[in-house]
C-alpha atoms as a PDB file:
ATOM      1  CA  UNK A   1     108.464 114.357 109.711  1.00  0.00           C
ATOM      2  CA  UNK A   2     108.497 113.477 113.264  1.00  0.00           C
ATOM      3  CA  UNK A   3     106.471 113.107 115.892  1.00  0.00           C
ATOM      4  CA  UNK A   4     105.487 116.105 117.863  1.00  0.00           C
ATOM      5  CA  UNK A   5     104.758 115.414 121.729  1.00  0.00           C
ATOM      6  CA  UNK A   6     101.891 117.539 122.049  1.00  0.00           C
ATOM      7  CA  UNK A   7      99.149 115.443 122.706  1.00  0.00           C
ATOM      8  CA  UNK A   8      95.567 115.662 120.554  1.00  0.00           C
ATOM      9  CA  UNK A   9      92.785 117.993 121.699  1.00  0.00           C
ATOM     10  CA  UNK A  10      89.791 116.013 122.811  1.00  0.00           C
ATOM     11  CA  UNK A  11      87.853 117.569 119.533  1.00  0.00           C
ATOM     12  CA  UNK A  12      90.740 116.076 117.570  1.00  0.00           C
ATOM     13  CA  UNK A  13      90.828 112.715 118.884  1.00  0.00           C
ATOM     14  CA  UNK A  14      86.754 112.881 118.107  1.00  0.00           C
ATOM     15  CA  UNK A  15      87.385 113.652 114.504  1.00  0.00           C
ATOM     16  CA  UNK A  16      90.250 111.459 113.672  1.00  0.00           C
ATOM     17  CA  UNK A  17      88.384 108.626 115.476  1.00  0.00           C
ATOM     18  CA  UNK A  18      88.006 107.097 112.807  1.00  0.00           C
ATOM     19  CA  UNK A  19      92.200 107.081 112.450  1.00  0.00           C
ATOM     20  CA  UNK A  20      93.271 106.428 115.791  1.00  0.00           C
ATOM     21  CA  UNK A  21      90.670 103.379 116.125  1.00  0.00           C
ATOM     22  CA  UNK A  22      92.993 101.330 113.067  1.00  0.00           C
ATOM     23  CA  UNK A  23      96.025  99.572 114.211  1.00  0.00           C
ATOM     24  CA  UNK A  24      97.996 101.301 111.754  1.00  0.00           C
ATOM     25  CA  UNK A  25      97.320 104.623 112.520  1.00  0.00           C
ATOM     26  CA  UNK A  26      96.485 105.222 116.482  1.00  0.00           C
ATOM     27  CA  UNK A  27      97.289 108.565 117.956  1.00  0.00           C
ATOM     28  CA  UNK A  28     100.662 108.482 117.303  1.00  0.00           C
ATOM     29  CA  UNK A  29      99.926 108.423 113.547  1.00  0.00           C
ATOM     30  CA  UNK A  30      97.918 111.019 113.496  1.00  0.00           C
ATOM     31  CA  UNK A  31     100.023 113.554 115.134  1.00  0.00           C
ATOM     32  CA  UNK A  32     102.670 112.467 112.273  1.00  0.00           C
ATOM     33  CA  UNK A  33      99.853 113.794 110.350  1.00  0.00           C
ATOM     34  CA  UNK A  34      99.142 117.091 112.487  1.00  0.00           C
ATOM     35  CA  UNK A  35     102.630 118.022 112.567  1.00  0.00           C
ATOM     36  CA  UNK A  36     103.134 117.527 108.602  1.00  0.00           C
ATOM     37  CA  UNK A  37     103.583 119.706 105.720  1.00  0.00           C
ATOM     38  CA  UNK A  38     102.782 118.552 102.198  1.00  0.00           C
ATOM     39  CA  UNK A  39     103.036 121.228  98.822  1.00  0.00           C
ATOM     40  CA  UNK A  40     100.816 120.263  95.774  1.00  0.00           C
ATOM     41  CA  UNK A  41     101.793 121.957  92.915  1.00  0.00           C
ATOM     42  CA  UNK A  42      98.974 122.743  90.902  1.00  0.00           C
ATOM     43  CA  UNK A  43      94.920 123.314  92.150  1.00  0.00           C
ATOM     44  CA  UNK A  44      93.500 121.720  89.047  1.00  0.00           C
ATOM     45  CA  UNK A  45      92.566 118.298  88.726  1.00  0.00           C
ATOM     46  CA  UNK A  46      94.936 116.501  90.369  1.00  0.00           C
ATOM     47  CA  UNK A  47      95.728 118.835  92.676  1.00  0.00           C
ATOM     48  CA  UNK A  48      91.714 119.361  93.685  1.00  0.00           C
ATOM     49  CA  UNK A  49      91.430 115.600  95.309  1.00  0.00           C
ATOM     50  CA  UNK A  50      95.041 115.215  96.571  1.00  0.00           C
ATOM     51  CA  UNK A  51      94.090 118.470  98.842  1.00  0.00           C
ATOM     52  CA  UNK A  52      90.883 117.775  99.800  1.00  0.00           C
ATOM     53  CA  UNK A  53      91.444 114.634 101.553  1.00  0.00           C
ATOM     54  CA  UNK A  54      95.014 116.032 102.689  1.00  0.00           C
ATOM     55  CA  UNK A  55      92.789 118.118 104.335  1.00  0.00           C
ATOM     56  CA  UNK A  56      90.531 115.772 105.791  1.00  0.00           C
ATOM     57  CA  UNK A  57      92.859 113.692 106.942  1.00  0.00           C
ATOM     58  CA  UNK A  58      94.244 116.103 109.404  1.00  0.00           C
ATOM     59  CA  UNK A  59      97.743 117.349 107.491  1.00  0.00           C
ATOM     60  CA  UNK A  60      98.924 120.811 109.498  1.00  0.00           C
ATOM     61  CA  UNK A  61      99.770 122.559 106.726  1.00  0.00           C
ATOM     62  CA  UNK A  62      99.404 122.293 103.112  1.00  0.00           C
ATOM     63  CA  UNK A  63     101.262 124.620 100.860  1.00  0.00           C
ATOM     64  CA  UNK A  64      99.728 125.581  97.089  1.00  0.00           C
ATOM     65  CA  UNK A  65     101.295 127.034  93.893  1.00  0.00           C
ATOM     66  CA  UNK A  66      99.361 127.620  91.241  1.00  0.00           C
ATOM     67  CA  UNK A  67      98.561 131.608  88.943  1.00  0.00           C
ATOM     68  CA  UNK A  68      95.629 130.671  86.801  1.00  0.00           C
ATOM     69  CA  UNK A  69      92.157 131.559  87.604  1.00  0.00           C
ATOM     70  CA  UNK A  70      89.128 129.219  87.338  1.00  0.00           C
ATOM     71  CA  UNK A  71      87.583 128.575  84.081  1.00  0.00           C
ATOM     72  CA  UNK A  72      84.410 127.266  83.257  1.00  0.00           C
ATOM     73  CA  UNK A  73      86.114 124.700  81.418  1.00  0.00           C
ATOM     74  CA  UNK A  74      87.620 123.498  84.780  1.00  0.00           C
ATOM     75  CA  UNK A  75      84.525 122.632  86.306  1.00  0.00           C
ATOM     76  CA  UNK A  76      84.235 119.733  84.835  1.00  0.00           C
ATOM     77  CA  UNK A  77      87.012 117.682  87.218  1.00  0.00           C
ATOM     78  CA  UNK A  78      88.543 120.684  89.574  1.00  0.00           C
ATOM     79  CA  UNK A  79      86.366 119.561  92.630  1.00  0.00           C
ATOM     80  CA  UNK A  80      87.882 122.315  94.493  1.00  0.00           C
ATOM     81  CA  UNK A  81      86.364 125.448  92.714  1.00  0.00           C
ATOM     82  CA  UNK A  82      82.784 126.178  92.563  1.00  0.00           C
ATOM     83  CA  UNK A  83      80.608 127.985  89.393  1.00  0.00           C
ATOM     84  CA  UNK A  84      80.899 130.747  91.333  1.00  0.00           C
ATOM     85  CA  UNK A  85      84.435 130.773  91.719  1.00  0.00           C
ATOM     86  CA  UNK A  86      84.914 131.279  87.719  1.00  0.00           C
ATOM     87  CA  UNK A  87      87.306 134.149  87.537  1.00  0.00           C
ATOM     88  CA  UNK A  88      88.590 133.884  90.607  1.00  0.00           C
ATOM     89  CA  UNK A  89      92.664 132.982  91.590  1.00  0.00           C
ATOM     90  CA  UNK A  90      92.550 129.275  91.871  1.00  0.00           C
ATOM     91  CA  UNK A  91      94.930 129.252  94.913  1.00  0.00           C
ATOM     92  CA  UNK A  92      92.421 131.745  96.842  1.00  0.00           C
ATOM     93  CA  UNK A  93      89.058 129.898  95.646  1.00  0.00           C
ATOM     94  CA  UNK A  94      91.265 126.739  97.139  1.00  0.00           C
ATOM     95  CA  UNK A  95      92.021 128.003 100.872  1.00  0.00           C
ATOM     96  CA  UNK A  96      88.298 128.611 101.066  1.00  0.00           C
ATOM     97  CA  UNK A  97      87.187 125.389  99.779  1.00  0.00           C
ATOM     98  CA  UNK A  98      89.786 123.319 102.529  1.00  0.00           C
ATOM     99  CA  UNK A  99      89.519 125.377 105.366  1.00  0.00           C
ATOM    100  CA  UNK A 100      85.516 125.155 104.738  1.00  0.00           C
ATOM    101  CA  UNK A 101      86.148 121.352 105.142  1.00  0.00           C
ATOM    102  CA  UNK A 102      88.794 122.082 108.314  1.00  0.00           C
ATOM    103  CA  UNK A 103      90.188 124.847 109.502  1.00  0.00           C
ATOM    104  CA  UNK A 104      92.346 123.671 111.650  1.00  0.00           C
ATOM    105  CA  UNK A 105      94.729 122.815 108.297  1.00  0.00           C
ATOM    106  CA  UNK A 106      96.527 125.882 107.593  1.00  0.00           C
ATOM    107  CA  UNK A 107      96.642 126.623 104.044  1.00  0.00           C
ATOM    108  CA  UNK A 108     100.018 128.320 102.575  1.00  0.00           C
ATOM    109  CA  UNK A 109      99.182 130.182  98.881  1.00  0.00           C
ATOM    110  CA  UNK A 110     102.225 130.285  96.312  1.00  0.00           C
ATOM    111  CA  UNK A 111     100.406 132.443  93.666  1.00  0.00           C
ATOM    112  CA  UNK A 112     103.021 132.625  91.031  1.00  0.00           C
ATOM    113  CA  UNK A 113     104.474 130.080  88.748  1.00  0.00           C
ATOM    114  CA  UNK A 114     106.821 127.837  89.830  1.00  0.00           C
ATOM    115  CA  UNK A 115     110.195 128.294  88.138  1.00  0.00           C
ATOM    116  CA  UNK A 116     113.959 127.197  88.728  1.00  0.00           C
ATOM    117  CA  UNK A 117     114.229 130.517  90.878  1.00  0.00           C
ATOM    118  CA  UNK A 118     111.738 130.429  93.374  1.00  0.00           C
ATOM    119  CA  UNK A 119     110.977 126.294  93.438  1.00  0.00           C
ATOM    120  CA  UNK A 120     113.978 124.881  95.918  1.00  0.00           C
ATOM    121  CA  UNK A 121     113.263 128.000  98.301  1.00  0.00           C
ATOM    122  CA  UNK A 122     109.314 127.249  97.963  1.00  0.00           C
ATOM    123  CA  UNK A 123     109.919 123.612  98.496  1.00  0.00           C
ATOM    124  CA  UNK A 124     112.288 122.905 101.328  1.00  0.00           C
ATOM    125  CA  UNK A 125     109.672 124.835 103.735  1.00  0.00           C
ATOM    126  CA  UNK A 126     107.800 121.472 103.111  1.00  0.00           C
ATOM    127  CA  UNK A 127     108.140 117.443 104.136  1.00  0.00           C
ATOM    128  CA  UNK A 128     106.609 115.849 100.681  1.00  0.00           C
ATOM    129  CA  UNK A 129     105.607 117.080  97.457  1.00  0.00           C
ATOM    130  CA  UNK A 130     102.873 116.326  95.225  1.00  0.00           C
ATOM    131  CA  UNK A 131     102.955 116.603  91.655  1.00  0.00           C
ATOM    132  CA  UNK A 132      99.674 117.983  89.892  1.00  0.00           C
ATOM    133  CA  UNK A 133     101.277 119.624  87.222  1.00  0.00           C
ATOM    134  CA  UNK A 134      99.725 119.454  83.673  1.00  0.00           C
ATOM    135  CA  UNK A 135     103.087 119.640  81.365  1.00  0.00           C
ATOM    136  CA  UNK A 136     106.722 118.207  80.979  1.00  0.00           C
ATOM    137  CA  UNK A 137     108.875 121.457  81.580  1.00  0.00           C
ATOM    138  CA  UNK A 138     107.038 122.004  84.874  1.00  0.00           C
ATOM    139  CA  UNK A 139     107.432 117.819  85.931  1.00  0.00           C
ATOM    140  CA  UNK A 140     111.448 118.020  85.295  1.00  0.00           C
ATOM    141  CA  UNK A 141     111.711 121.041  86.830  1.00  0.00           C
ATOM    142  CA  UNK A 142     109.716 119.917  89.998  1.00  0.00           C
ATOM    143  CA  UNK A 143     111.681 116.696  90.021  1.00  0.00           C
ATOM    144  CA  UNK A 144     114.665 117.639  89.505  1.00  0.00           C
ATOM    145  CA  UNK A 145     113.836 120.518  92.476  1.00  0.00           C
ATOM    146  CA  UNK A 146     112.557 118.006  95.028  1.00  0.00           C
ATOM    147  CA  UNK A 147     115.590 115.337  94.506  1.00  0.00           C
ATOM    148  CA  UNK A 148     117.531 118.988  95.144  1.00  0.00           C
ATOM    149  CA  UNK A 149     115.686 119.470  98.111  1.00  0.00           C
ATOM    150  CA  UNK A 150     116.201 115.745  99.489  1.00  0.00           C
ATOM    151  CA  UNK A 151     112.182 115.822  99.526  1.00  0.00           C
ATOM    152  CA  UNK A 152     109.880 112.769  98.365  1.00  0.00           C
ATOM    153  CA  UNK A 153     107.888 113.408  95.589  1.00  0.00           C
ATOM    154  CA  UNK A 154     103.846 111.928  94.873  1.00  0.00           C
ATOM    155  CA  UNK A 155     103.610 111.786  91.467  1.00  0.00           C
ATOM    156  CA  UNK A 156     100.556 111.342  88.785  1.00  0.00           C
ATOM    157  CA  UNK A 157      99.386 112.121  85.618  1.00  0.00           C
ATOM    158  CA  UNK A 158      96.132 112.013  83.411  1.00  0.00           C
ATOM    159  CA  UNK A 159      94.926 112.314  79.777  1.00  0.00           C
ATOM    160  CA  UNK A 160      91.520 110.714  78.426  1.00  0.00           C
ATOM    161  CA  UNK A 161      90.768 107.859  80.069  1.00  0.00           C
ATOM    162  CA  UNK A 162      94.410 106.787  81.391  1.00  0.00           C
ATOM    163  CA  UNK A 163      96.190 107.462  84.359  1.00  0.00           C
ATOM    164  CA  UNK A 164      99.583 107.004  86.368  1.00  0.00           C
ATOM    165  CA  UNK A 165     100.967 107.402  89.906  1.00  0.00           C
ATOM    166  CA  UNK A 166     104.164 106.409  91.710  1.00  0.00           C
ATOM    167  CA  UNK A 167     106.225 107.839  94.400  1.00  0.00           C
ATOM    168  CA  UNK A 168     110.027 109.074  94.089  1.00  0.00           C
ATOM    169  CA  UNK A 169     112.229 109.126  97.204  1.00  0.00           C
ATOM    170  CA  UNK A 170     115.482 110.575  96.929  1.00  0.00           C
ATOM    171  CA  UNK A 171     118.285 107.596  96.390  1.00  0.00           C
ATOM    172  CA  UNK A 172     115.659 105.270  94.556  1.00  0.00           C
ATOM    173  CA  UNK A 173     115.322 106.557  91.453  1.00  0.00           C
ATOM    174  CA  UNK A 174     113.351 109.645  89.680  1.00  0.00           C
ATOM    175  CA  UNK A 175     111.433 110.885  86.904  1.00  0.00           C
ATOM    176  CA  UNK A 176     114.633 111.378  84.843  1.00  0.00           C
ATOM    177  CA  UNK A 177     114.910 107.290  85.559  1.00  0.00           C
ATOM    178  CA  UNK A 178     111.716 105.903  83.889  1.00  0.00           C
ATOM    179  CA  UNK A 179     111.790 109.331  81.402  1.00  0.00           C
ATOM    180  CA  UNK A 180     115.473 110.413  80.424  1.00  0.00           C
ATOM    181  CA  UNK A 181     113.982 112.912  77.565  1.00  0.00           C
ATOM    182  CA  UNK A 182     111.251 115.082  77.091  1.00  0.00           C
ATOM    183  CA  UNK A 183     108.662 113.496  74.067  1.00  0.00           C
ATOM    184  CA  UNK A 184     108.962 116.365  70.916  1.00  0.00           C
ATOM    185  CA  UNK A 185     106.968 119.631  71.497  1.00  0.00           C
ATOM    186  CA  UNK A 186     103.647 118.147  69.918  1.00  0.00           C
ATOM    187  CA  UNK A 187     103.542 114.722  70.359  1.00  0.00           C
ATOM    188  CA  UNK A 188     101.871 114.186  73.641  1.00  0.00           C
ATOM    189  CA  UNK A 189      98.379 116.445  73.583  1.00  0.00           C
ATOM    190  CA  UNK A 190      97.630 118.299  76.639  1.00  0.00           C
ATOM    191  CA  UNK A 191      94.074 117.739  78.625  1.00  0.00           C
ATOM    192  CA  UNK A 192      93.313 120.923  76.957  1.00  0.00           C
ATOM    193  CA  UNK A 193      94.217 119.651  73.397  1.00  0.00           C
ATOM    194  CA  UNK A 194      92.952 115.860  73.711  1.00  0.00           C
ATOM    195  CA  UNK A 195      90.741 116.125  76.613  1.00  0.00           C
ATOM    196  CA  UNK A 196      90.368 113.947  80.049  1.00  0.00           C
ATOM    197  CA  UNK A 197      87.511 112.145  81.848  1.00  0.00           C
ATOM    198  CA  UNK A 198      86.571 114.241  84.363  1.00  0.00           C
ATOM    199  CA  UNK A 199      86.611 111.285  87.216  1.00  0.00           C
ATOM    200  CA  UNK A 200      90.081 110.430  85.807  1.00  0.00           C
ATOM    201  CA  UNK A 201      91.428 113.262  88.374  1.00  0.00           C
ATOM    202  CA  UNK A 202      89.688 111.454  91.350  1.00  0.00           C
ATOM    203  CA  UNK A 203      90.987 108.647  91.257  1.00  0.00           C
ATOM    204  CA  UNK A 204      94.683 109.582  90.548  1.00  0.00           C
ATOM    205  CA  UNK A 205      94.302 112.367  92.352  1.00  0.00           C
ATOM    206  CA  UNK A 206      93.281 109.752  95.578  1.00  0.00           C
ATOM    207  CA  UNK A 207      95.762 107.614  94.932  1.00  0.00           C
ATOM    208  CA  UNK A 208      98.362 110.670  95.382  1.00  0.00           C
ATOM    209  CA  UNK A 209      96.556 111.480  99.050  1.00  0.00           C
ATOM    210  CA  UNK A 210      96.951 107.673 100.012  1.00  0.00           C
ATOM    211  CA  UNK A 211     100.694 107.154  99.148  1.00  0.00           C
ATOM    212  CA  UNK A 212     101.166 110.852 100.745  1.00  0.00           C
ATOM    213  CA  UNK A 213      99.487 109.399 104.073  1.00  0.00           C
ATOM    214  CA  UNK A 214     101.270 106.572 104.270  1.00  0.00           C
ATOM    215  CA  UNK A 215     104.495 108.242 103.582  1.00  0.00           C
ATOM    216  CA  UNK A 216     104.190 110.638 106.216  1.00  0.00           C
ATOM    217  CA  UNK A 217     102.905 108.083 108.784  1.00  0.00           C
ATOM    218  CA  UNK A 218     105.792 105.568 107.969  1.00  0.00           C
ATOM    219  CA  UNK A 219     103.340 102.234 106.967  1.00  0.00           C
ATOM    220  CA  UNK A 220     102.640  99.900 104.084  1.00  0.00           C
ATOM    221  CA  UNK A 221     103.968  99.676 100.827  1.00  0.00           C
ATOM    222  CA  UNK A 222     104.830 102.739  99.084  1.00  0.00           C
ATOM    223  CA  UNK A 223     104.896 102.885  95.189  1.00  0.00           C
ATOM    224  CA  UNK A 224     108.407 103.541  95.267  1.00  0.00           C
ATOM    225  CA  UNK A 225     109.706 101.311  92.597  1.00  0.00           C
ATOM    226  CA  UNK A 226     106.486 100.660  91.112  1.00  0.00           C
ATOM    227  CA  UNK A 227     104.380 102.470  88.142  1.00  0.00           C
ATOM    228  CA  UNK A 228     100.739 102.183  88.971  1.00  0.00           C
ATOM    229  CA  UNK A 229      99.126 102.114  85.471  1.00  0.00           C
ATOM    230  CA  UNK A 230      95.204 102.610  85.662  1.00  0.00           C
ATOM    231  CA  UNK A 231      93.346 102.375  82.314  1.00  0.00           C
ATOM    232  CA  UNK A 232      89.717 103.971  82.861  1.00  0.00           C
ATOM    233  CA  UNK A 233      87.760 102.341  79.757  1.00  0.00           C
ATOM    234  CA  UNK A 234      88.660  98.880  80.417  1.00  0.00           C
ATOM    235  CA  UNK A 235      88.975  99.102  84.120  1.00  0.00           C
ATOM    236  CA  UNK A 236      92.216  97.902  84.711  1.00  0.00           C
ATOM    237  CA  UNK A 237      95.074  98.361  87.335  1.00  0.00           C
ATOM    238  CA  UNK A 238      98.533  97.620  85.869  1.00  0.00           C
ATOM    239  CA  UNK A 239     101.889  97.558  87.936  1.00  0.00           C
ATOM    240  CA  UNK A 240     105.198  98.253  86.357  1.00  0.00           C
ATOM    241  CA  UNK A 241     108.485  97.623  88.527  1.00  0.00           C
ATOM    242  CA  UNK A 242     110.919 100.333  88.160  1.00  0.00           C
ATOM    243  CA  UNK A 243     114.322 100.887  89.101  1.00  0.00           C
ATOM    244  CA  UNK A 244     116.779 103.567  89.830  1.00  0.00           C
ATOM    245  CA  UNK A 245     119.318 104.215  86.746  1.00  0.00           C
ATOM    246  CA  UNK A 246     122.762 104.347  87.765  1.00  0.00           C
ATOM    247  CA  UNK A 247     123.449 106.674  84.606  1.00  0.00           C
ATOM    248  CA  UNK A 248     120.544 109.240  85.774  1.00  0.00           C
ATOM    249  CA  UNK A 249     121.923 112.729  84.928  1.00  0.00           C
ATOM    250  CA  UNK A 250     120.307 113.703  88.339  1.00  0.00           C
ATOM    251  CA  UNK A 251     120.085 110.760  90.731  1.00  0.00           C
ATOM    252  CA  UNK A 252     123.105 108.373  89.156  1.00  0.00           C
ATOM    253  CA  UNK A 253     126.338 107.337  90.208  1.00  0.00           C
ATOM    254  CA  UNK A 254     127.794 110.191  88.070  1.00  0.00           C
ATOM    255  CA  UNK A 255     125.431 112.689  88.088  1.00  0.00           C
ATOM    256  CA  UNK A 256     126.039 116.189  85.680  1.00  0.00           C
ATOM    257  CA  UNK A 257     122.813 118.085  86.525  1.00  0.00           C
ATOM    258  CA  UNK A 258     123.803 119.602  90.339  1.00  0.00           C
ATOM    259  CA  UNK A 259     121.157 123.111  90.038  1.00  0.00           C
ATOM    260  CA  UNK A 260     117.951 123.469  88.081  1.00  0.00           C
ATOM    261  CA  UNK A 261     118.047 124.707  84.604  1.00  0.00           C
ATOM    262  CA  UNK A 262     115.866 125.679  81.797  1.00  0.00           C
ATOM    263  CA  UNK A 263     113.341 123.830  81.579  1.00  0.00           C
ATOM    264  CA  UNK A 264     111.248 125.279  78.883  1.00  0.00           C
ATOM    265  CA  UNK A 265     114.235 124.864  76.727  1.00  0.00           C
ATOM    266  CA  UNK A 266     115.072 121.281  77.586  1.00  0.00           C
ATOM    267  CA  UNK A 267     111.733 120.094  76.774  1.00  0.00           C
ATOM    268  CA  UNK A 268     112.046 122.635  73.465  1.00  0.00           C
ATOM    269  CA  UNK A 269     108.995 125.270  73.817  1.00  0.00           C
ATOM    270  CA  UNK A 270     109.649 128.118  72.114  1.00  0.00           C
ATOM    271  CA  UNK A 271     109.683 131.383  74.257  1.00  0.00           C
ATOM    272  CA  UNK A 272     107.939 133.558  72.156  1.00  0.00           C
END
């Protein structure tokens, strides 16, 4: 993430006024933006927010992976997609949605799932990655994958009315850190088994954009190191300090995990 010298088009500087008026951000800031590249795994709920304001905020490019198609019952949170998307590839009925907000963002589509053979290639084409993914085989695997790939990693998760977000950078700790071991197939319900609060999404979802923004632009305090807890029913914001574990299979002083494995296996689904 550097820098480019190419100045900003006078239409730019108009609509990232905004931006370059704050201290923080100014001109040079917002080419950090213009000249970054950010993957989101996942166009659902998490994913739907994160982009958007990616996109708004004036990222270059922004890369996607997600296969499903949009389902009525995604309407409900996925404030990318559209009634009249239902049916459609999610990745497709996301390009339109961001480049109908800016075009100038160009929008890279990874329709296929994202698996220990395609994920370092996918994400080393890319400066940060965000984590929207809905399950524990898939958040291993893309952990694991962007610690592989030297990358930072925006992560969140949902269900109900809770939330969390922090950021991992490579040398500070993980996922494997705060989780060494996948819960038992079963315990934790999916979205689709226990349900979420539709606004739940937002507001992780925004919290992911904000610590990817600051990330690229190189200001404020990051999450790294901290657990952002947010409980939606009561209405409050808990912080948990975290730490890197020296005896982290993948980010340790000894690690033993040096390639991505399988993941489905690991966290014990069964194949068939």
């Amino acid at each position: 993430m550097t820098t480019s010298a190419k100045t900003l088009s006078p239409y730019q500087v108009q609509r990232y006024s905004r931006h370059i008026i704050m201290p923080q951000v100014g001109s040079t800031g917002q080419r950090k933006l213009l000249n970054s590249k950010v993957l989101i795994v996942g166009a659902g709920g998490l994913g739907s927010p994160t982009s958007i304001y990616l996109t708004l905020a004036g990222v270059g490019e922004i890369g996607i992976v997600d296969f499903d198609d949009v389902d009525v019952t995604n309407l409900q949170r996925q404030i990318l997609h559209y009634d009249s998307d239902i049916g459609r590839s999610k990745v497709e009925s996301a390009k339109e949605t961001l480049n109908s907000y800016n075009p100038e963002t160009e929008i890279t589509l990874f329709e296929e799932p994202l698996t220990s053979e395609n994920a370092i290639e996918i994400m080393s084409q890319f400066d940060v990655i965000v984590n929207g993914a809905d399950n524990f085989a898939a958040r291993y695997l893309i952990n694991d994958a962007a610690y592989l790939c030297n990358k930072p990693l925006i992560d969140g998760s949902i269900l109900l009315f809770d939330g969390q977000a922090t950021v991992f950078v490579p040398g500070k700790g993980c996922y494997r850190c705060l989780f060494p071991e996948p819960p038992p197939p079963g315990e934790v319900p999916s979205c689709a088994e226990a349900g979420v609060l539709g606004v739940m999404p937002g507001v992780i979802g925004t919290i992911q954009a904000t610590e990817t923004v600051k990330l690229i632009m190189g200001i404020g305090d990051s999450l790294v190191g901290r657990l952002l807890l947010v409980d939606g029913l009561s209405m409050e914001f808990r912080v948990v300090k975290t730490k890197r574990n020296i005896d982290c299979p993948l980010c340790g002083e000894n690690p033993t995990i040096s390639e991505l494995i399988d993941y489905e296996e690991f966290c014990g689904i069964p194949t068939s």
